[in-house]
Protein backbone atom coordinates (compact mmCIF):
# COMPACT_ATOMS: atom_id res chain seq x y z
CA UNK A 1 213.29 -28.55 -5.26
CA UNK A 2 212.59 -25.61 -7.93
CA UNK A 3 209.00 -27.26 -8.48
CA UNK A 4 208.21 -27.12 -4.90
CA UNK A 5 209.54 -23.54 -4.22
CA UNK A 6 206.90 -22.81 -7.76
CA UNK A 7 204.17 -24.35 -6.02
CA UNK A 8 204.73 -22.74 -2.81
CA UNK A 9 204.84 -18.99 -4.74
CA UNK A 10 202.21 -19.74 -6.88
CA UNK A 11 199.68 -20.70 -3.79
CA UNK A 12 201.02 -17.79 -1.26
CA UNK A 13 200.35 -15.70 -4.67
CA UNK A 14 196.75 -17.20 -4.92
CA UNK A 15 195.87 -16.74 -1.12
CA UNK A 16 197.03 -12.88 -1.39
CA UNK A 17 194.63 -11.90 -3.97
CA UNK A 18 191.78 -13.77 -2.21
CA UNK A 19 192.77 -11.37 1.06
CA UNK A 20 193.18 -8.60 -1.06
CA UNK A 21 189.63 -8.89 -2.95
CA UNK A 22 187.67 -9.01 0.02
CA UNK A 23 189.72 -6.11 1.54
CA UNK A 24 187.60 -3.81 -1.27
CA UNK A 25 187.48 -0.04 0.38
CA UNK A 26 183.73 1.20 1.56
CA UNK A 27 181.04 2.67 -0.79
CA UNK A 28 180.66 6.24 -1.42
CA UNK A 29 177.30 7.40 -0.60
CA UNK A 30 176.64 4.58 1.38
CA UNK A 31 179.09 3.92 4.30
CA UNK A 32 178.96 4.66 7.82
CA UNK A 33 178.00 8.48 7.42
CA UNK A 34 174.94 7.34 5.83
CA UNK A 35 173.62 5.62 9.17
CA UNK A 36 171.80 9.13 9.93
CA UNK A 37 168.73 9.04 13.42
CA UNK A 38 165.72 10.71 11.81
CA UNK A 39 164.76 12.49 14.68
CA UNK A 40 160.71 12.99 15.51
CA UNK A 41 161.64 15.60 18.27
CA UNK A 42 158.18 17.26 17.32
CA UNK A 43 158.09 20.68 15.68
CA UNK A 44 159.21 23.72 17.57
CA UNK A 45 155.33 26.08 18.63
CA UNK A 46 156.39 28.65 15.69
CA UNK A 47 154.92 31.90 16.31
CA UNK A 48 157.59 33.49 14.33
CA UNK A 49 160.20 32.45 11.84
CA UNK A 50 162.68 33.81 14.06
CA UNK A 51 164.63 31.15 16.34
CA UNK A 52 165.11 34.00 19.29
CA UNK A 53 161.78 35.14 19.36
CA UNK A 54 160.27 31.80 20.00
CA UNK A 55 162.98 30.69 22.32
CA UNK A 56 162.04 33.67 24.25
CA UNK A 57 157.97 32.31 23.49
CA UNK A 58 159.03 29.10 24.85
CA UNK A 59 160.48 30.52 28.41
CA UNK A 60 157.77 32.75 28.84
CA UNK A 61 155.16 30.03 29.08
CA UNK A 62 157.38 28.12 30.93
CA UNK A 63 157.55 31.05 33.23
CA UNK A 64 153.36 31.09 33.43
CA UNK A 65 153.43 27.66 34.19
CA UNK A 66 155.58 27.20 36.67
CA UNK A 67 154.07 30.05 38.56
CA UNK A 68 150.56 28.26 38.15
CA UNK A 69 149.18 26.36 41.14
CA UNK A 70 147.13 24.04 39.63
CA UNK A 71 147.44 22.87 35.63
CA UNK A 72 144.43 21.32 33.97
CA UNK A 73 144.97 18.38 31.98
CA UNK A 74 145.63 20.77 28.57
CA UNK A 75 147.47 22.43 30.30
CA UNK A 76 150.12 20.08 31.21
CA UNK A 77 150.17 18.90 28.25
CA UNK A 78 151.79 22.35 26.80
CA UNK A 79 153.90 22.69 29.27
CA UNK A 80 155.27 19.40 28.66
CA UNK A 81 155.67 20.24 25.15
CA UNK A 82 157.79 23.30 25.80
CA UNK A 83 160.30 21.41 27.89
CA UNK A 84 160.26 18.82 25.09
CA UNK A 85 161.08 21.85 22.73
CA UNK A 86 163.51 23.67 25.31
CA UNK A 87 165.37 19.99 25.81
CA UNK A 88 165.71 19.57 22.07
CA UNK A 89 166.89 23.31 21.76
CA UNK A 90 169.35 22.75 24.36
CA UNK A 91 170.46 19.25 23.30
CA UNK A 92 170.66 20.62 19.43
CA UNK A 93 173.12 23.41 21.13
CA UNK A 94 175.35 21.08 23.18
CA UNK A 95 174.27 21.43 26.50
CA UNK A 96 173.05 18.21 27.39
CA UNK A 97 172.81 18.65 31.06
CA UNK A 98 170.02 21.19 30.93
CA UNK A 99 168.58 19.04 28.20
CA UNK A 100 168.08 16.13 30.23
CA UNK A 101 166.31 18.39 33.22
CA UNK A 102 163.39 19.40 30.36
CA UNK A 103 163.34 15.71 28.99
CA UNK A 104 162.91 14.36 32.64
CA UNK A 105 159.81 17.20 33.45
CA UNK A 106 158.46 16.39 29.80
CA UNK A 107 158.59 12.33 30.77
CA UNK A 108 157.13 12.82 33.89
CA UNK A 109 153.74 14.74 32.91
CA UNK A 110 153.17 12.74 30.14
CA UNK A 111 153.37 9.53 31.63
CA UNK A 112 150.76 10.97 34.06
CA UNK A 113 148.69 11.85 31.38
CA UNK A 114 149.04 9.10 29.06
CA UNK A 115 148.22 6.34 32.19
CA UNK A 116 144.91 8.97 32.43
CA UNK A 117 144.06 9.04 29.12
CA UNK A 118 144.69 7.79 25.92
CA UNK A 119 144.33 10.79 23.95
CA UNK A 120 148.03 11.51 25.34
CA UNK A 121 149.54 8.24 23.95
CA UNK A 122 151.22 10.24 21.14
CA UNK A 123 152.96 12.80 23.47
CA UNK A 124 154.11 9.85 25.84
CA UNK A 125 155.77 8.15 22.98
CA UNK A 126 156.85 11.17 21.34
CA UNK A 127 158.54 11.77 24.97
CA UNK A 128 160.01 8.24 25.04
CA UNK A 129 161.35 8.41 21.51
CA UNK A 130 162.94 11.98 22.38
CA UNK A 131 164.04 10.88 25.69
CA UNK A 132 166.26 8.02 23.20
CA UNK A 133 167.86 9.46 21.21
CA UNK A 134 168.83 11.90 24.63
CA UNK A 135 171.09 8.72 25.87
CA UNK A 136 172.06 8.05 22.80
CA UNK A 137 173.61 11.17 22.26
CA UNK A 138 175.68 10.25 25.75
CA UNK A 139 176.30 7.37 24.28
CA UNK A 140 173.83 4.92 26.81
CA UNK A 141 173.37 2.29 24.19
CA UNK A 142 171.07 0.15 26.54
CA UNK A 143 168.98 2.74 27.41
CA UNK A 144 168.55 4.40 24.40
CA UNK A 145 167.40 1.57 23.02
CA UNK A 146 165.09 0.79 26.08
CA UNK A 147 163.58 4.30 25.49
CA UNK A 148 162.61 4.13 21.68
CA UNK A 149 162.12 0.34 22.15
CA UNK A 150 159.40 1.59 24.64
CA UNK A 151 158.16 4.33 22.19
CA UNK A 152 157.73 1.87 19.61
CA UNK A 153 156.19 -0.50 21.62
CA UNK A 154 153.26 2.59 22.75
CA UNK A 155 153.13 3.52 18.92
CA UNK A 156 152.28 0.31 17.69
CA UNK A 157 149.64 0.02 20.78
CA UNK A 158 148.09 3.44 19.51
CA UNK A 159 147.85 2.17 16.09
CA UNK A 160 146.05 -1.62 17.09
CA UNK A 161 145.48 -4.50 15.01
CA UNK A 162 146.36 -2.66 11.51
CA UNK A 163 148.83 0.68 10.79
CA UNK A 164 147.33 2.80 8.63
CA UNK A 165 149.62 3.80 6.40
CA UNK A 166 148.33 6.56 4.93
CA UNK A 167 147.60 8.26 8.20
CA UNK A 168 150.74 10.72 10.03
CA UNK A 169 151.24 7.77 12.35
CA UNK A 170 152.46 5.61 9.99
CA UNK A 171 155.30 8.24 9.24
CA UNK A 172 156.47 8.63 12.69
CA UNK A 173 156.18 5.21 13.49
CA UNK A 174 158.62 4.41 10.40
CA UNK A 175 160.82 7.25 12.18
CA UNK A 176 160.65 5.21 15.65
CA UNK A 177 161.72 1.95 13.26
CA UNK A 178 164.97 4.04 11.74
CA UNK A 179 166.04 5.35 15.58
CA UNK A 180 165.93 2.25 16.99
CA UNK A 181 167.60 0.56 14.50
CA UNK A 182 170.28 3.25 14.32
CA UNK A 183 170.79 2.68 18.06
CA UNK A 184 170.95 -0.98 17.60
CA UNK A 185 173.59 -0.72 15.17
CA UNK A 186 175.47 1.35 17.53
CA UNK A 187 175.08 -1.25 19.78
CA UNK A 188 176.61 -3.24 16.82
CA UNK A 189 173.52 -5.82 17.36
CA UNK A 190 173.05 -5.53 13.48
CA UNK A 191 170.68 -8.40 12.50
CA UNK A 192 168.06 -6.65 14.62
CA UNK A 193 169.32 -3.15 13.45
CA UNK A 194 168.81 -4.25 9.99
CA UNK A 195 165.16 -6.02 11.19
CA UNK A 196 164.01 -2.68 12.09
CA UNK A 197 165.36 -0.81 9.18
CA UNK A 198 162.98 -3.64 6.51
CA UNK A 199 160.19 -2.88 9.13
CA UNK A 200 160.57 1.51 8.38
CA UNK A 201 161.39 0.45 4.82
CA UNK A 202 157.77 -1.13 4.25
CA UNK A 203 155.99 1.50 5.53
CA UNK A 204 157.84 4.58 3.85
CA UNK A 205 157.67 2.91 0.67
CA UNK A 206 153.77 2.23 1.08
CA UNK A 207 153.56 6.16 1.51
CA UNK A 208 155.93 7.08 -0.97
CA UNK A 209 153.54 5.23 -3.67
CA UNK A 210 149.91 5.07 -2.25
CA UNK A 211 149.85 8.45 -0.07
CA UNK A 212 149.14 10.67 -3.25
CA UNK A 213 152.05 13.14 -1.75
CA UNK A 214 155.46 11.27 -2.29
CA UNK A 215 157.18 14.92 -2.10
CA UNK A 216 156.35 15.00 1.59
CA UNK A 217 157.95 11.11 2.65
CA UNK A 218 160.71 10.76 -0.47
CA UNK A 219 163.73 11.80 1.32
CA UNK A 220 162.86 9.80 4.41
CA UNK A 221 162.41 6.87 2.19
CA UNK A 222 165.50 7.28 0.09
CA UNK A 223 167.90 7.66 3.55
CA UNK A 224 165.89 4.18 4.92
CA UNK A 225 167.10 2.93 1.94
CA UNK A 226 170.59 4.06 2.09
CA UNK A 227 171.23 3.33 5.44
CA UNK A 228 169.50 -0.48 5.11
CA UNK A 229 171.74 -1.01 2.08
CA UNK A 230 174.98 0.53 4.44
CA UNK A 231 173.93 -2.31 7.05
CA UNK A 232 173.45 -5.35 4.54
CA UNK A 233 177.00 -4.01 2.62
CA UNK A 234 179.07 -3.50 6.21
CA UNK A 235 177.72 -7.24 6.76
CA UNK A 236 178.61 -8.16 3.45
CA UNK A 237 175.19 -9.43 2.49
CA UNK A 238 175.55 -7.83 -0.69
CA UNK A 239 172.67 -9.24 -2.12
CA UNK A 240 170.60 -8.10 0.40
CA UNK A 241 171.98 -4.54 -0.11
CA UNK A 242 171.70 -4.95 -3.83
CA UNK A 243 167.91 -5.76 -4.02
CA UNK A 244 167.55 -2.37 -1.41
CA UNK A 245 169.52 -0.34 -4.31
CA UNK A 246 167.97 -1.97 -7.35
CA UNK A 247 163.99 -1.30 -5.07
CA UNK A 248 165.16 2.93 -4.52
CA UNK A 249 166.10 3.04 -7.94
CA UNK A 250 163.28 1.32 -9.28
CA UNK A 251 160.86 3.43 -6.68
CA UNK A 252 162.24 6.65 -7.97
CA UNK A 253 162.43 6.22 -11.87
CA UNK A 254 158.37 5.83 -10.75
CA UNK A 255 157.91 8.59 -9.36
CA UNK A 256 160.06 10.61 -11.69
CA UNK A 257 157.70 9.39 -14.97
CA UNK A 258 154.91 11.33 -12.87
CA UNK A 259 157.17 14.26 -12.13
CA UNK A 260 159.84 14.75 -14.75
CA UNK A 261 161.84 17.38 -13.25
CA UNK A 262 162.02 15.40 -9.72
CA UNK A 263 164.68 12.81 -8.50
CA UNK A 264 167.13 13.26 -11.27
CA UNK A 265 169.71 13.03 -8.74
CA UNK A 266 169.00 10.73 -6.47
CA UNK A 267 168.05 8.54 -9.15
CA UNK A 268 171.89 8.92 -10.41
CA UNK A 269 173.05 8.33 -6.61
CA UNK A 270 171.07 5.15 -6.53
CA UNK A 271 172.82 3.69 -10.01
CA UNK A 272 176.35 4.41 -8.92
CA UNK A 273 175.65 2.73 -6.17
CA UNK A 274 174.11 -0.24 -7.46
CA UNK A 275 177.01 -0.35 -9.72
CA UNK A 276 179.31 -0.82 -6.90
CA UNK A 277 177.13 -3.57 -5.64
CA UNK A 278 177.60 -5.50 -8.78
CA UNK A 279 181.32 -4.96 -8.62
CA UNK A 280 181.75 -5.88 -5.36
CA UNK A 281 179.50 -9.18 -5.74
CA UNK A 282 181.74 -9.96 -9.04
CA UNK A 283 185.10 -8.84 -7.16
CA UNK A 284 184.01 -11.47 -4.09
CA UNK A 285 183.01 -14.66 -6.89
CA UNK A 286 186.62 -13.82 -8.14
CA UNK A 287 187.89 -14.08 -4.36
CA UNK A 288 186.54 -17.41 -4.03
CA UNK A 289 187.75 -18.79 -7.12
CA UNK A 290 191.31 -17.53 -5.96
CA UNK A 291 190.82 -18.83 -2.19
CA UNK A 292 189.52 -22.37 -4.21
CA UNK A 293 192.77 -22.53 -6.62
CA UNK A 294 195.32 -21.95 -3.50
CA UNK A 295 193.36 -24.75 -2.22
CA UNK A 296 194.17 -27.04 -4.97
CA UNK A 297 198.34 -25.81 -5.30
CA UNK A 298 197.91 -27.17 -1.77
CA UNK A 299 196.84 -29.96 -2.41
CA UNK A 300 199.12 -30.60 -5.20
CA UNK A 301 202.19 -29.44 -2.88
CA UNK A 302 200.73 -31.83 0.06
CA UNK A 303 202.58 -35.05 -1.59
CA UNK A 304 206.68 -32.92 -1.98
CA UNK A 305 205.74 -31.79 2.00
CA UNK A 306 205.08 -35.03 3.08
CA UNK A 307 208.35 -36.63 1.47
CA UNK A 308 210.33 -33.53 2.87
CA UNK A 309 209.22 -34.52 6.43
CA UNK A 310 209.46 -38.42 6.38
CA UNK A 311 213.60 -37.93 5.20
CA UNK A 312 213.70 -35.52 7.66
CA UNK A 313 212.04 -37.52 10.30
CA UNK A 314 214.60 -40.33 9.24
CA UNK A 315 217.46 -38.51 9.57
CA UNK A 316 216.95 -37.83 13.02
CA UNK A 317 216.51 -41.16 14.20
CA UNK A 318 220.26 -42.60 15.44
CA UNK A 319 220.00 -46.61 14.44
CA UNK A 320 223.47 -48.20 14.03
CA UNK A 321 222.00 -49.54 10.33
CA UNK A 322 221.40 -45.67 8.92
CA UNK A 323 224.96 -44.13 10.60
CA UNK A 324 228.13 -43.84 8.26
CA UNK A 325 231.14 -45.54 8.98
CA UNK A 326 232.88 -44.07 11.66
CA UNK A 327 235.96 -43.07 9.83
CA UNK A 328 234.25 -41.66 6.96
CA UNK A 329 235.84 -38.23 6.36
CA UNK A 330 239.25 -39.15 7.63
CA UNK A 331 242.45 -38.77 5.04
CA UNK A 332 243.83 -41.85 3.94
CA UNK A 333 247.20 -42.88 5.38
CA UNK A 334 249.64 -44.02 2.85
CA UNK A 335 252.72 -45.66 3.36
CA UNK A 336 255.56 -44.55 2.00
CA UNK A 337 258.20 -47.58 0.80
């Protein structure tokens, strides 16, 4: 009995710490706050450094058009870029419902222009990529991803058989890839999330290293990173999110040979992370050896089970052959003479 109750402690013991290995907390720097939308809103028309002043720009020429009769083409395509600029002001300030009334005047004239011209396919998908992350703000998964889905889809069109990747395009369509990826992962549909992410990954890291500016697309490129690396780990595909550590690391010691004073800390960031990587890919071989030896105490416990149940089994079966005799227990009566 004492080497079955052993047996039993030392397998519930062995199944514990597999549980407890793969129940590791999240990494720091790249968890769920890293999953960031790189917005391409498009840049506010700065006359002025000053925020009020150009607010009050923006309404004025929405003002002129508005009181216009008759817009020519140019023309309607500023005054669909200050409702895009008013919505984003407005949706950056929490008021969502006047947002959505500039988005909706912004989507309207540029699909008119875009099905006129081609030289508008930029502002429609700019539109369609705004009008995205819109919903997903009110948290309309399916249409948010409809609308940069659609964005992408125009992008792409724009760009034809090849993307250059040296060219502005290639930038925001690596932004498109990140948004829609970050609204597929809201949507928890992460194998496509994580598609998407590779997809913006390829192209930032072509500009990072053949663009002959990396200062201008690093940071995009290292939160790509992060957040594809946050995917793989939440999925535990830790390799996966390994070799997207070990790539920024390796990306950025490059570019900090060419600029010493660049990247120190990022480059830290990326090896404290990859650290963690390793650990956790160590910490999960030592889970399965655990989960494999409570397999075997099991099996070496299956035999002591099986006897316990066939004498228990036994005793419950009532033939006349395995009952005592029927005055077992009774005191013995002795005469006295």
């Amino acid at each position: 009995m004492r080497v079955i109750v052993k047996i039993l402690i030392s397998a519930i013991l062995a199944i514990c710490t597999a549980v407890a290995t793969y129940g590791q907390p999240p990494l720091s720097g790249i968890g769920n706050d890293a999953m960031l939308n790189l917005s391409i809103d498009g840049a506010l028309h700065t006359m002025c450094d000053d925020a009020d002043t150009a607010l009050t720009d923006l309404e004025q020429r929405l003002h002129t058009y508005r009181n216009k009769r008759k817009l020519t083409d140019e023309e309607k395509a500023d005054y669909s870029t200050v409702c895009n600029n008013l919505a984003i002001h407005y949706r950056n300030n929490g008021r969502l419902d006047i947002a959505e009334q500039f988005y909706e005047t912004a989507y309207h004239i540029r699909k008119e222009l875009a099905e006129k011209s081609d030289r508008y396919r930029t502002l429609w998908a700019d539109i369609l990529n705004n009008y995205g992350l819109y919903f997903l703000d009110i948290n309309d998964k399916d249409l948010a991803i409809y609308y940069l889905g659609k964005a992408l889809e125009v992008r792409l069109k724009g760009a034809g058989d090849s993307l250059d990747t040296h060219s502005p395009s290639a930038d925001a369509t690596a932004d498109n890839y990140d948004n829609l990826a970050f609204a597929l992962y809201k949507a928890r549909i992460i194998q496509e999330a994580a598609d998407n992410y590779e997809k913006s990954r390829a192209i930032r890291r072509s500009l990072v290293l053949e663009s002959g500016q990396p200062e201008l697309y690093a940071n995009k490129y290292i939160s790509t990173m992060q957040n594809l690396a946050a995917l793989y780990k939440q999925s535990n595909q830790i390799i996966d999110a390994l070799a997207a550590m070990i790539e920024l690391r390796e990306t950025l010691t490059q570019l900090h040979t060419n600029s010493p004073s660049e990247y120190l800390d990022q480059i830290a960031n990326a090896k404290h992370n990859t650290a963690l990587l390793y650990g956790m890919l160590n910490q999960k071989s030592q889970a399965v050896d655990a989960m494999n030896l409570a397999i075997k105490e099991l099996y070496k416990m299956l035999p002591y089970v099986v006897t316990i149940i066939v004498l228990i089994l036994s005793s419950m079966r009532n033939k006349r052959e395995n009952q005592p005799p029927a005055s077992l227990g009774l005191s013995y009566f002795r005469e006295e003479r």
